[in-house]
N, C-alpha and C. Protein backbone atom coordinates (compact mmCIF):
# COMPACT_ATOMS: atom_id res chain seq x y z
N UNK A 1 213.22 23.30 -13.96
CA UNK A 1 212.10 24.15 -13.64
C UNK A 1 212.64 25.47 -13.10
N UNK A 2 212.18 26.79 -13.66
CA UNK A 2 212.76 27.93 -13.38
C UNK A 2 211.79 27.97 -11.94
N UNK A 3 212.93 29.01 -11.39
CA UNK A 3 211.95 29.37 -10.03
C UNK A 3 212.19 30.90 -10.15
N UNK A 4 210.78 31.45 -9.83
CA UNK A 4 209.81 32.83 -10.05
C UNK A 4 211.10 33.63 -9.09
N UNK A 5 211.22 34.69 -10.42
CA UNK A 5 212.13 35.57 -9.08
C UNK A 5 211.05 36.67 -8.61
N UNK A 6 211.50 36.81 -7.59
CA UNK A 6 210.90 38.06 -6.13
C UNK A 6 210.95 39.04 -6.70
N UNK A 7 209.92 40.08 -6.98
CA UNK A 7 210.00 41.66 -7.23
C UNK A 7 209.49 42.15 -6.20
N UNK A 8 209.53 43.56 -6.19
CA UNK A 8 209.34 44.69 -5.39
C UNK A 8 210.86 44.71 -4.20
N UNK A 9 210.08 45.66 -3.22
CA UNK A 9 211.14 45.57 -1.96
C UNK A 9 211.55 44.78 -0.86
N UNK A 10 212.81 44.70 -0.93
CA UNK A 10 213.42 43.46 0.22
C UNK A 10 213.09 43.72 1.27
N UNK A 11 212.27 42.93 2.10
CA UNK A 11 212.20 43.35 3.48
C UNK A 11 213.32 43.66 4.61
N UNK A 12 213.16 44.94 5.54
CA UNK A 12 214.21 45.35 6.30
C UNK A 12 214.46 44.22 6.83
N UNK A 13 215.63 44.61 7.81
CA UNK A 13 215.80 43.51 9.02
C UNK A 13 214.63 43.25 10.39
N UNK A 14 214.68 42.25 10.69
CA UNK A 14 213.71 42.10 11.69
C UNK A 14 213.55 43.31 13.03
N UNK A 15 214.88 43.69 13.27
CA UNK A 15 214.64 44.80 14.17
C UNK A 15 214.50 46.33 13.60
N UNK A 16 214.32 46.46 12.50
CA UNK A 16 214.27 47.55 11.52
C UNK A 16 213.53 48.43 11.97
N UNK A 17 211.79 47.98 12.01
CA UNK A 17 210.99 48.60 12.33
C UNK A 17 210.72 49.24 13.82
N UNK A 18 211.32 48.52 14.18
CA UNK A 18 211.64 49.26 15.96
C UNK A 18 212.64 49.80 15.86
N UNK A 19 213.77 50.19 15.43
CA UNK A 19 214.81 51.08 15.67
C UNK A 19 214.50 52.35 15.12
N UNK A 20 213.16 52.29 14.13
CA UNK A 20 212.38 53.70 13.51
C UNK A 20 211.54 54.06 14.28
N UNK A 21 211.05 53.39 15.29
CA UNK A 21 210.20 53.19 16.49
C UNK A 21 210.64 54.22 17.31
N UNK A 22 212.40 53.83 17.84
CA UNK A 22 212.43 54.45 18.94
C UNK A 22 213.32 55.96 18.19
N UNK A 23 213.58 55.72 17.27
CA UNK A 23 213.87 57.16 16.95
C UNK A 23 213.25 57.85 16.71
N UNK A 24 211.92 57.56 15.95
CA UNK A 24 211.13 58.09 16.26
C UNK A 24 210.53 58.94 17.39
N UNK A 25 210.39 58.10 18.59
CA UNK A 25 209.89 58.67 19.88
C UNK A 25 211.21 59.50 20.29
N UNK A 26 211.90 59.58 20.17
CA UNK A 26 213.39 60.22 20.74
C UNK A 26 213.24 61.39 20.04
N UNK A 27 212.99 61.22 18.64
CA UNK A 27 213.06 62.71 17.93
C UNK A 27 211.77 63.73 18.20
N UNK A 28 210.25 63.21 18.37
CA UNK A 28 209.62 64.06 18.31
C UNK A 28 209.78 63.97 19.91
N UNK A 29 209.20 63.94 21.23
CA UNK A 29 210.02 63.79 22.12
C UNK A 29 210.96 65.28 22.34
N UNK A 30 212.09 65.06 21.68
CA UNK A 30 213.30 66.21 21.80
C UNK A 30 212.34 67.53 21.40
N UNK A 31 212.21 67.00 19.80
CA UNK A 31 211.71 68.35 18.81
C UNK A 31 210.22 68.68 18.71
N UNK A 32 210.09 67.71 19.19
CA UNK A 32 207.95 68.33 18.69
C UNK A 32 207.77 67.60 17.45
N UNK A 33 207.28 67.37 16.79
CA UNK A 33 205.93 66.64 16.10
C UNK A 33 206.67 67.53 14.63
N UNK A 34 206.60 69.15 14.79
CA UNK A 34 206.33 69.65 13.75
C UNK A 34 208.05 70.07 13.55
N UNK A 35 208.89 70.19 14.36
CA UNK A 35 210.50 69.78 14.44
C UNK A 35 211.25 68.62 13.48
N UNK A 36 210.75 67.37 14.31
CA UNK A 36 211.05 66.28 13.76
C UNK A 36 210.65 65.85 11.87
N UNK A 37 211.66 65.55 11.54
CA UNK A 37 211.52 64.95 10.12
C UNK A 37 212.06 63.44 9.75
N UNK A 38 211.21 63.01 8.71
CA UNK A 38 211.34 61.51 8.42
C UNK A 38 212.84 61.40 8.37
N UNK A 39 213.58 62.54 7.39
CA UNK A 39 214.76 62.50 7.06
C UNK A 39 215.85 62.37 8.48
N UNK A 40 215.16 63.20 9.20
CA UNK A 40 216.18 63.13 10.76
C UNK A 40 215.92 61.73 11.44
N UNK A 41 214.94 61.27 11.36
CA UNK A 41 214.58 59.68 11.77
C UNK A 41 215.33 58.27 11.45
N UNK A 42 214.98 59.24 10.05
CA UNK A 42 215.62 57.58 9.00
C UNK A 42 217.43 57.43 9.55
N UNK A 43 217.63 58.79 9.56
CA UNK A 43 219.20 58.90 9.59
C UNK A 43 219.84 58.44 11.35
N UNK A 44 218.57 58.81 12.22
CA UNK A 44 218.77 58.16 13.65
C UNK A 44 218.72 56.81 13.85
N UNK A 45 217.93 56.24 12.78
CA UNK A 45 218.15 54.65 12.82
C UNK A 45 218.81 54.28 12.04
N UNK A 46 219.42 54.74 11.14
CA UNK A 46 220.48 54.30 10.26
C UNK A 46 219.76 53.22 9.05
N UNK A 47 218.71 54.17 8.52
CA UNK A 47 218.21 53.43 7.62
C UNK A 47 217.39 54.50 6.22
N UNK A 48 217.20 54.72 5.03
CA UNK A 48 216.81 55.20 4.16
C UNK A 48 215.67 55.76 4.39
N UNK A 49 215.22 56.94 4.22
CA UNK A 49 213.72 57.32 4.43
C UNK A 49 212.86 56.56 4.05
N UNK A 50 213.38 56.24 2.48
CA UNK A 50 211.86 55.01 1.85
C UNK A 50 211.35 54.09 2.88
N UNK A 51 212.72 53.74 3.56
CA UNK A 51 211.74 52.75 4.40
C UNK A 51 211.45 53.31 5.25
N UNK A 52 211.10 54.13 5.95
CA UNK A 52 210.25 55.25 7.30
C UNK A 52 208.67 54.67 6.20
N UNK A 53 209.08 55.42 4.76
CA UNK A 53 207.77 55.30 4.44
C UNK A 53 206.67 54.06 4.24
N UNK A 54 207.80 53.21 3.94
CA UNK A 54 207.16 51.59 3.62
C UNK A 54 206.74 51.19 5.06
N UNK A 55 207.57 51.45 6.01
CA UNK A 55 206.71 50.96 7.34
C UNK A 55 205.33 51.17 7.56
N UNK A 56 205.70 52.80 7.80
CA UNK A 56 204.90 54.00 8.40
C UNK A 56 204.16 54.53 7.46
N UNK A 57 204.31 55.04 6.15
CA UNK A 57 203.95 55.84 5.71
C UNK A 57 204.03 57.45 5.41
N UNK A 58 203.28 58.28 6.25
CA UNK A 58 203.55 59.52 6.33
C UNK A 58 203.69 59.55 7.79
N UNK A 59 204.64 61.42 8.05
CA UNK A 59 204.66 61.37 9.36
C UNK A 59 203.35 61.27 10.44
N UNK A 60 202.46 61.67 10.17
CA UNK A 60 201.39 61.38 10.65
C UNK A 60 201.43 59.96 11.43
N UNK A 61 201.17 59.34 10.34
CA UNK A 61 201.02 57.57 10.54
C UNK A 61 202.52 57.33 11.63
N UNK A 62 203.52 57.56 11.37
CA UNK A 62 204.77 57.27 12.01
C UNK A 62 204.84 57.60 13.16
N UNK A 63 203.96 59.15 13.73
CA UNK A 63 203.88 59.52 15.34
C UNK A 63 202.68 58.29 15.60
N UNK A 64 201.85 58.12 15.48
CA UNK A 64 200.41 57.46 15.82
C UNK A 64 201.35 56.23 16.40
N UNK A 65 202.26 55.58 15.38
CA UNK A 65 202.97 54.43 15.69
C UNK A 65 203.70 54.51 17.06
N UNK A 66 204.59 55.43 16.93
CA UNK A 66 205.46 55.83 17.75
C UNK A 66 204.81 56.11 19.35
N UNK A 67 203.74 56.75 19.33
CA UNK A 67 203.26 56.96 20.49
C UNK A 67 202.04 56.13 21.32
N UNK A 68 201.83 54.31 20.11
CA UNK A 68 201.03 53.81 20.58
C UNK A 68 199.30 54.00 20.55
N UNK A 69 199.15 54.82 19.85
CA UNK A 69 197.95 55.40 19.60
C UNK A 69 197.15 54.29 19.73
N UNK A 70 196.18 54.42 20.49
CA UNK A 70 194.90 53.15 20.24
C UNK A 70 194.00 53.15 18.74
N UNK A 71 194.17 54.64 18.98
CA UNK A 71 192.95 55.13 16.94
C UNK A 71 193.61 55.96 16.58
N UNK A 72 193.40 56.11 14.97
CA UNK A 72 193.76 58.19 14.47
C UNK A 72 193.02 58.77 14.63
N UNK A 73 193.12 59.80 15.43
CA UNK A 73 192.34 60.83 15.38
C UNK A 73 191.61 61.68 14.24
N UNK A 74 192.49 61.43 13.03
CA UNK A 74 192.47 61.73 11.84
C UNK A 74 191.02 61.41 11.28
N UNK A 75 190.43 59.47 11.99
CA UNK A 75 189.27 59.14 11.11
C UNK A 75 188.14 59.41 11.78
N UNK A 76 188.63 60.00 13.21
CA UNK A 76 187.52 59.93 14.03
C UNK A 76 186.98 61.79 14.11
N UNK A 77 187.55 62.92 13.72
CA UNK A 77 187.53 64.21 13.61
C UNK A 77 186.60 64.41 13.14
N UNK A 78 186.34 64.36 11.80
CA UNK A 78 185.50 64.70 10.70
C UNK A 78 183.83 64.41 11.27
N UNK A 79 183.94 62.97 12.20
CA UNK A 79 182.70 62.93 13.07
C UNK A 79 182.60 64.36 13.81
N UNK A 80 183.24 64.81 14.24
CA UNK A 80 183.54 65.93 15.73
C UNK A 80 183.06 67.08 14.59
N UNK A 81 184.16 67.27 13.74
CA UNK A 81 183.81 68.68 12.97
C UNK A 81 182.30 69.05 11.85
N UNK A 82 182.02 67.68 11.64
CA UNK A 82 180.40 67.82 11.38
C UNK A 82 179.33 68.81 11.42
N UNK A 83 178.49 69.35 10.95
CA UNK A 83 177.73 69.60 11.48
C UNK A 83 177.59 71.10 11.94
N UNK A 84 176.77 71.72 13.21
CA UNK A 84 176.58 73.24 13.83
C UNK A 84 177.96 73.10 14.53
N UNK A 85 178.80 74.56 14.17
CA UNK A 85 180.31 74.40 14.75
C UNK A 85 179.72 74.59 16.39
N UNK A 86 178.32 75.34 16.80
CA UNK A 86 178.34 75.47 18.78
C UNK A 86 177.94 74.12 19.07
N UNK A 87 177.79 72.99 17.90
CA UNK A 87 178.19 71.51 18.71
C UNK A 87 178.81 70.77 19.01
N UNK A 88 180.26 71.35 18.37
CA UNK A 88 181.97 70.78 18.70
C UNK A 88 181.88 70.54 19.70
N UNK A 89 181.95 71.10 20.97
CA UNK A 89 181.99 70.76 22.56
C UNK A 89 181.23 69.16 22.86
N UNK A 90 180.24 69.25 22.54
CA UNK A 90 179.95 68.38 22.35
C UNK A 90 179.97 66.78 22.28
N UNK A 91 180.32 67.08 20.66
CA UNK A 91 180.73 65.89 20.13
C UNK A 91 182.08 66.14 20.01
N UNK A 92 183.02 66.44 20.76
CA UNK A 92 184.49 66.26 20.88
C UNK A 92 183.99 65.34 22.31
N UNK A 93 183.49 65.49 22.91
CA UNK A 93 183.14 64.83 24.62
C UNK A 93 182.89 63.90 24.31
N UNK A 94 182.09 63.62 23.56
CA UNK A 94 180.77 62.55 23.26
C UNK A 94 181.91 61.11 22.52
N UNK A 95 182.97 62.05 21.68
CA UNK A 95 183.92 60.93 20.89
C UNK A 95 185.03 60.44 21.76
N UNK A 96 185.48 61.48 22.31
CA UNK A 96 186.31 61.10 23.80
C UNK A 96 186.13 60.40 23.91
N UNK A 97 185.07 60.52 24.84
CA UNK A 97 184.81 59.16 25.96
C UNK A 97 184.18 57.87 25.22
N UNK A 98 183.92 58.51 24.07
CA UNK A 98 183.49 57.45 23.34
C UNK A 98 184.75 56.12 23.19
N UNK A 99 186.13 56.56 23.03
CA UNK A 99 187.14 55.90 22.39
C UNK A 99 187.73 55.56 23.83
N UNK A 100 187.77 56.06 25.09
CA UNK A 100 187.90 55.74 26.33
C UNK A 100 187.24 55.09 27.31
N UNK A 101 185.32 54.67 26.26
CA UNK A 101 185.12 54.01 27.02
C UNK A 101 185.02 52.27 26.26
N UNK A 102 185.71 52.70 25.02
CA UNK A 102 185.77 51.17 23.86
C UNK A 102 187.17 50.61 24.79
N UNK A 103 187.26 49.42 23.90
CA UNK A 103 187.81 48.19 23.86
C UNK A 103 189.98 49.39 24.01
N UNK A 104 190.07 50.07 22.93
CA UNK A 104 191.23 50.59 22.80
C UNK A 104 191.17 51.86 23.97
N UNK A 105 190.45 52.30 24.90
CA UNK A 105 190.64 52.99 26.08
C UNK A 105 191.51 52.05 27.15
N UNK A 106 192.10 50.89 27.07
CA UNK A 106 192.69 50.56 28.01
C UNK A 106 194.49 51.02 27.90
N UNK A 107 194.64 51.36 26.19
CA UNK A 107 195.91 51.56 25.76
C UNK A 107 196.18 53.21 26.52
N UNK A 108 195.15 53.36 26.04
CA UNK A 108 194.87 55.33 26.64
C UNK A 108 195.30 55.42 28.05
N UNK A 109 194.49 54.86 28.97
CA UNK A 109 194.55 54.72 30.07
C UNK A 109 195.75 54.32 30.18
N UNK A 110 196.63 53.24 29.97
CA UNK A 110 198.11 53.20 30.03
C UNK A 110 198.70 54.10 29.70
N UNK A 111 199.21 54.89 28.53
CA UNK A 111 199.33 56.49 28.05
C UNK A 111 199.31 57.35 29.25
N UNK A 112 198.04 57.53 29.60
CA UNK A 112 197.98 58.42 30.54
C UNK A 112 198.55 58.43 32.16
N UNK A 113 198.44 57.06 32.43
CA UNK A 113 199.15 56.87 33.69
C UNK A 113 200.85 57.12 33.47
N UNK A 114 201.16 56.57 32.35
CA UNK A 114 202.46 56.64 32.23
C UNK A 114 203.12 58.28 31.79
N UNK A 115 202.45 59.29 31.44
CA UNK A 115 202.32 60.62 31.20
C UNK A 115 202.62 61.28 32.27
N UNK A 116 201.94 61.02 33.69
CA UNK A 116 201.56 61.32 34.84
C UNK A 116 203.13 61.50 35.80
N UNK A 117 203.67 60.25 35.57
CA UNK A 117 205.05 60.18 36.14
C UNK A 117 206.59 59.96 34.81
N UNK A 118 206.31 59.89 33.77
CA UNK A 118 207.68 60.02 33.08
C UNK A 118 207.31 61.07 31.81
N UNK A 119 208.27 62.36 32.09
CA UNK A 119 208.31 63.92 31.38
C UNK A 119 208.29 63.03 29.87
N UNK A 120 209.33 62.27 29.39
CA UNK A 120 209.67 62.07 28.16
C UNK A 120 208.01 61.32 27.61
N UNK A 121 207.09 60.96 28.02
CA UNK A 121 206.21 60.17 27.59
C UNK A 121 204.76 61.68 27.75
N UNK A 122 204.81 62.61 29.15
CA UNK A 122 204.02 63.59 28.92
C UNK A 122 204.57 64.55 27.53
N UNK A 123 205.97 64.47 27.42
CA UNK A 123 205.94 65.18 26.02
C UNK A 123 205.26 64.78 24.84
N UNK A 124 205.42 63.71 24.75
CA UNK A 124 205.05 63.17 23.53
C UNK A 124 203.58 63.02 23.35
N UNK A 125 202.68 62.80 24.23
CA UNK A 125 201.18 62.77 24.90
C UNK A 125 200.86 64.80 24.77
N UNK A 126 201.78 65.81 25.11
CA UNK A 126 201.45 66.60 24.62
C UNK A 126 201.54 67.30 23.23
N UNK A 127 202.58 66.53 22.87
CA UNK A 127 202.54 66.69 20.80
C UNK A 127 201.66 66.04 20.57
N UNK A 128 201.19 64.72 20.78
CA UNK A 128 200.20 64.18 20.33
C UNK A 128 198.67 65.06 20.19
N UNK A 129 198.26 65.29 21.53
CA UNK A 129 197.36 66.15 21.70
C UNK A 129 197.02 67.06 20.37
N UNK A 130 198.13 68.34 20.90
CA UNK A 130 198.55 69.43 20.10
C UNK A 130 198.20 69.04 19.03
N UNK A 131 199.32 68.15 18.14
CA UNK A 131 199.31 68.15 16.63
C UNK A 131 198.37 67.36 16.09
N UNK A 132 197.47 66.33 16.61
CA UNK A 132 196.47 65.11 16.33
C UNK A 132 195.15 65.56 16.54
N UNK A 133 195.16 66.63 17.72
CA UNK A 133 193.36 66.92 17.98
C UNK A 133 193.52 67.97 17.66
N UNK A 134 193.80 68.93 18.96
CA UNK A 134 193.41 70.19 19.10
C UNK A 134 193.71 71.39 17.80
N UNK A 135 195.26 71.29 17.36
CA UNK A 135 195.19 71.78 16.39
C UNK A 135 194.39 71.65 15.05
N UNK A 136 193.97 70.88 14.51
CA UNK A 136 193.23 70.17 13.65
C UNK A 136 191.55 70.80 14.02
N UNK A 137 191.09 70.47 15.52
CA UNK A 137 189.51 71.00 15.48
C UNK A 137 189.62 72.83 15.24
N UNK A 138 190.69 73.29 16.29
CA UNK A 138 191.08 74.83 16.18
C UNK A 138 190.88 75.79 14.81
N UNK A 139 191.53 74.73 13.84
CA UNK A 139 192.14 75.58 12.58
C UNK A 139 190.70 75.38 11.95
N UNK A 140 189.95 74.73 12.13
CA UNK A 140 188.69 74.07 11.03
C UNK A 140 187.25 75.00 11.75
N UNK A 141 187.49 75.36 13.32
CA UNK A 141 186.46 76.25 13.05
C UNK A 141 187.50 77.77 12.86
N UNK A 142 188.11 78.08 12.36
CA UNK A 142 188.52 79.35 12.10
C UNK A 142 189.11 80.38 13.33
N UNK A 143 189.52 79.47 14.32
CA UNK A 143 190.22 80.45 15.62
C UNK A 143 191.02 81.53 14.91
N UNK A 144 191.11 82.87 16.09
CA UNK A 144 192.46 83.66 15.40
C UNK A 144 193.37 83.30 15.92
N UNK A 145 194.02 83.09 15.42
CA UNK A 145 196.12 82.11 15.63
C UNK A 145 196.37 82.79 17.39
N UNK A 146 196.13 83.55 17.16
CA UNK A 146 196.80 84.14 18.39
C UNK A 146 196.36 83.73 19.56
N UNK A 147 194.87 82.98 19.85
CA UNK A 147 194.51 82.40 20.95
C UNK A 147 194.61 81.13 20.94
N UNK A 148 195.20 80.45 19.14
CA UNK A 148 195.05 79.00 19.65
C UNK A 148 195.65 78.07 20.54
N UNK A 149 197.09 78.67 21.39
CA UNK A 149 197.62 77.87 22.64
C UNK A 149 196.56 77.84 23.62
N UNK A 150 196.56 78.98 23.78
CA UNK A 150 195.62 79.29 25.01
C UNK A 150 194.04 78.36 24.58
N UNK A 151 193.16 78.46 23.99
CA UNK A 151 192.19 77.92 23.57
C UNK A 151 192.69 76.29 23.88
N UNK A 152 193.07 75.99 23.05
CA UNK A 152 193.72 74.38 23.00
C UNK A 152 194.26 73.79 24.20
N UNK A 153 194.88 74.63 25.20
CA UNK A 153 195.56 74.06 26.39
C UNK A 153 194.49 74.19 27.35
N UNK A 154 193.32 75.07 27.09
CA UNK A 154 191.86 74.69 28.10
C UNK A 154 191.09 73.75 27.63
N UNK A 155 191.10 73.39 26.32
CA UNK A 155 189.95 71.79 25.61
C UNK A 155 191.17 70.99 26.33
N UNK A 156 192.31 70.96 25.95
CA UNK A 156 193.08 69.87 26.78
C UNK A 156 193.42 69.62 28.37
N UNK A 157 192.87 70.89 29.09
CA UNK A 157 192.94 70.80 30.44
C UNK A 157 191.26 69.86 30.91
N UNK A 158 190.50 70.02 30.17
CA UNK A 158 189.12 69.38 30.19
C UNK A 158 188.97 68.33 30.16
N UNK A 159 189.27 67.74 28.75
CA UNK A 159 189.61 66.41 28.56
C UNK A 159 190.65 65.29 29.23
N UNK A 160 191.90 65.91 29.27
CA UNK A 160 193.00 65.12 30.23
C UNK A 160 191.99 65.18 31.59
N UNK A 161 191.71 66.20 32.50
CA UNK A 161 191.31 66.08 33.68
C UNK A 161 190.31 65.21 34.20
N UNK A 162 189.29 64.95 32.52
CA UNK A 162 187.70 64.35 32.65
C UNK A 162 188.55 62.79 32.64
N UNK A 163 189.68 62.61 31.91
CA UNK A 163 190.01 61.17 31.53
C UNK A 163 190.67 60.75 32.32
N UNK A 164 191.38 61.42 33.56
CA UNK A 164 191.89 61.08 34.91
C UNK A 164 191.26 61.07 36.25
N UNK A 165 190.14 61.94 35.94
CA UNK A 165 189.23 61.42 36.82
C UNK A 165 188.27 60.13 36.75
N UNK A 166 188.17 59.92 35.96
CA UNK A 166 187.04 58.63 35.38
C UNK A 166 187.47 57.75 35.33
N UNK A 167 188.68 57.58 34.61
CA UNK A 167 189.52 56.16 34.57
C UNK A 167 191.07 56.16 35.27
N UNK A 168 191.63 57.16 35.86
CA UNK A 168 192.79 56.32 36.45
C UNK A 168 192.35 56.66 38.06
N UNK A 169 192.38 58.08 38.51
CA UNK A 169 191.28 58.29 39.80
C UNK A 169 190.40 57.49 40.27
N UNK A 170 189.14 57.56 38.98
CA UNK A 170 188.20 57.02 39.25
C UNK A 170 186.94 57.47 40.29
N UNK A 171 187.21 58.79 40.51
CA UNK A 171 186.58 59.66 41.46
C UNK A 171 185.28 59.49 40.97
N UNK A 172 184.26 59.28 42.39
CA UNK A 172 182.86 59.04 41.78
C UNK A 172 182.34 60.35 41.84
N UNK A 173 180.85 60.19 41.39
CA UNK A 173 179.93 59.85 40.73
C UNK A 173 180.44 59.90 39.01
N UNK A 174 181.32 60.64 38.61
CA UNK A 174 182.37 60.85 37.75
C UNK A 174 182.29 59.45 36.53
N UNK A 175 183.18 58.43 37.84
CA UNK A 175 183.81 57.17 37.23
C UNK A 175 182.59 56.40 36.61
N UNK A 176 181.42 56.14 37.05
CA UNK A 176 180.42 55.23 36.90
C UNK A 176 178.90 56.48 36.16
N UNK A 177 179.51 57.55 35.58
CA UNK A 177 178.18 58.32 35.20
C UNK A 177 178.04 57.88 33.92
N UNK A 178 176.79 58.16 33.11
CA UNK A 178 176.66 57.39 31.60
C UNK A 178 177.31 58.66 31.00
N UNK A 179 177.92 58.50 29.85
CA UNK A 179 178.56 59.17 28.94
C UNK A 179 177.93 60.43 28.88
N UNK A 180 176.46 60.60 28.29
CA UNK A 180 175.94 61.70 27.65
C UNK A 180 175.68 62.84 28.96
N UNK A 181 176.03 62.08 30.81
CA UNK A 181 175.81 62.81 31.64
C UNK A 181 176.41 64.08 31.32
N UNK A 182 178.66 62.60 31.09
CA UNK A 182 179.25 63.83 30.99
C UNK A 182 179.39 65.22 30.46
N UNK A 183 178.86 64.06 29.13
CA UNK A 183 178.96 65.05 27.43
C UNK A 183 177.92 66.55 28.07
N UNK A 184 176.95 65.99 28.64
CA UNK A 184 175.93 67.55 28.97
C UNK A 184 176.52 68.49 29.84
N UNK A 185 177.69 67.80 31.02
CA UNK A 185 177.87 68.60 31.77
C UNK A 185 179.17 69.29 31.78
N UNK A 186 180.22 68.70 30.77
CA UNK A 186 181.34 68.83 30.11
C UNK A 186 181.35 69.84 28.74
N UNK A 187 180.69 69.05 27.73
CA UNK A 187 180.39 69.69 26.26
C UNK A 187 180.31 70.82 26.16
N UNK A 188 179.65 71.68 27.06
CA UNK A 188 179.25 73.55 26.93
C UNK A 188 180.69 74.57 27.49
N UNK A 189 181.24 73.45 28.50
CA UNK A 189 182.71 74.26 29.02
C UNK A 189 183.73 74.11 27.92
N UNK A 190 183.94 73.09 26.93
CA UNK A 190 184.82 72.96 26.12
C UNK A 190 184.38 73.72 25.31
N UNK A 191 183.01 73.50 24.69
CA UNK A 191 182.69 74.68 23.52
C UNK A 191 183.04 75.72 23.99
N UNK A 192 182.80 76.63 25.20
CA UNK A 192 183.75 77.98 25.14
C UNK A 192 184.84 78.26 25.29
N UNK A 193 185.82 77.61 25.42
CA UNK A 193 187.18 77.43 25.42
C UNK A 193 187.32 76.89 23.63
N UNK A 194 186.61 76.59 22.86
CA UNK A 194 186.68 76.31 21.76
C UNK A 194 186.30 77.72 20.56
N UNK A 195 184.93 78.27 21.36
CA UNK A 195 184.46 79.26 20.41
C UNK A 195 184.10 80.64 20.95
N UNK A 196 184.36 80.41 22.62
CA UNK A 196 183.50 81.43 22.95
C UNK A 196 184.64 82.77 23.77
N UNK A 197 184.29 83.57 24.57
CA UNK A 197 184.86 84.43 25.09
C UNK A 197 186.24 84.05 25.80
N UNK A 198 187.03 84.71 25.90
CA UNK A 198 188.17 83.66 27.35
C UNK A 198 188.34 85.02 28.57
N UNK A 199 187.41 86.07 28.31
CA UNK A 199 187.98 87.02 29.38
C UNK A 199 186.86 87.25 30.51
């Protein structure tokens, strides 16, 4: 009786996928998000790009991995960018806390505590940011380039601050308010740091 031979690709070694893991985090980390390449990865773990891709996929998918991501931001945007652009503020708040106050906000909340006291993990929490949200909502309503640090590092001073007060703080009335309090009392400060004047 013949026995069926195996096609496609041999699976790596068992520690394979974590040694792309941590080179991963080491490389963007060092270089930034938009620095780092699969090719510099593959070669830090001592393994072929194809397989970066068979793991991971694209770099995209490979930071999300790397940095623990609870969701992509990727599927959850297109909700945010929807719609009247003076309701971004909004529904960027509204999805926030939406994903901080689900089941995968406890990973976040780890993220963020751990951000708080080790540089190498706030770097990577600020590429994340950068290259996963802010850049992405920025470019889609049409900012001019020249304010998008500045713009982006006030939606991210909003959000980080709203998500450390609520859940690792816990500062009341804050910690225990219903979502849409925040979203009303939050949503209009991000929209102008998103669309509106900065002077």
């Amino acid at each position: 009786m013949a026995t069926a031979r195996r096609t496609g690709r041999r699976p790596g070694n068992p520690g394979t996928r974590e040694a792309i893991l941590d080179a991963a985090r080491a490389a963007f980390a060092e270089r930034g998000f938009d620095a780092a390449s699969i090719r510099s990865i593959a070669a830090a773990a001592g393994v072929d790009p194809a397989l970066v891709h068979h793991y991971f996929g694209g770099k995209d998918q490979l930071f999300l991995a790397a940095m623990g991501a609870p969701l992509d931001p990727g599927e959850l945007l297109p909700r945010v960018l929807a719609g009247d652009p003076d309701g971004v503020g909004e529904r960027l708040v509204r999805t926030f806390l939406g994903v901080w106050d689900s089941p995968a906000g406890t990973a976040a909340v780890a993220l963020l505590r751990s951000a708080v006291s080790n540089e190498w993990t706030a770097r990577l929490l600020r590429e994340f940011l950068v290259t996963q949200v802010l850049r992405r909502v920025l470019h889609h309503l049409d900012v001019d380039p020249a304010e998008l640090p500045l713009r982006g590092s006030l939606v991210a001073s909003q959000l980080v601050g709203l998500a450390l007060m609520r859940y690792v703080v816990r500062l009341e009335p804050v910690a225990s308010a219903p979502p849409e309090t925040l979203v009303a009392a939050v949503g209009p400060t991000v929209q102008r740091y998103l669309r509106g004047g900065l002077g």
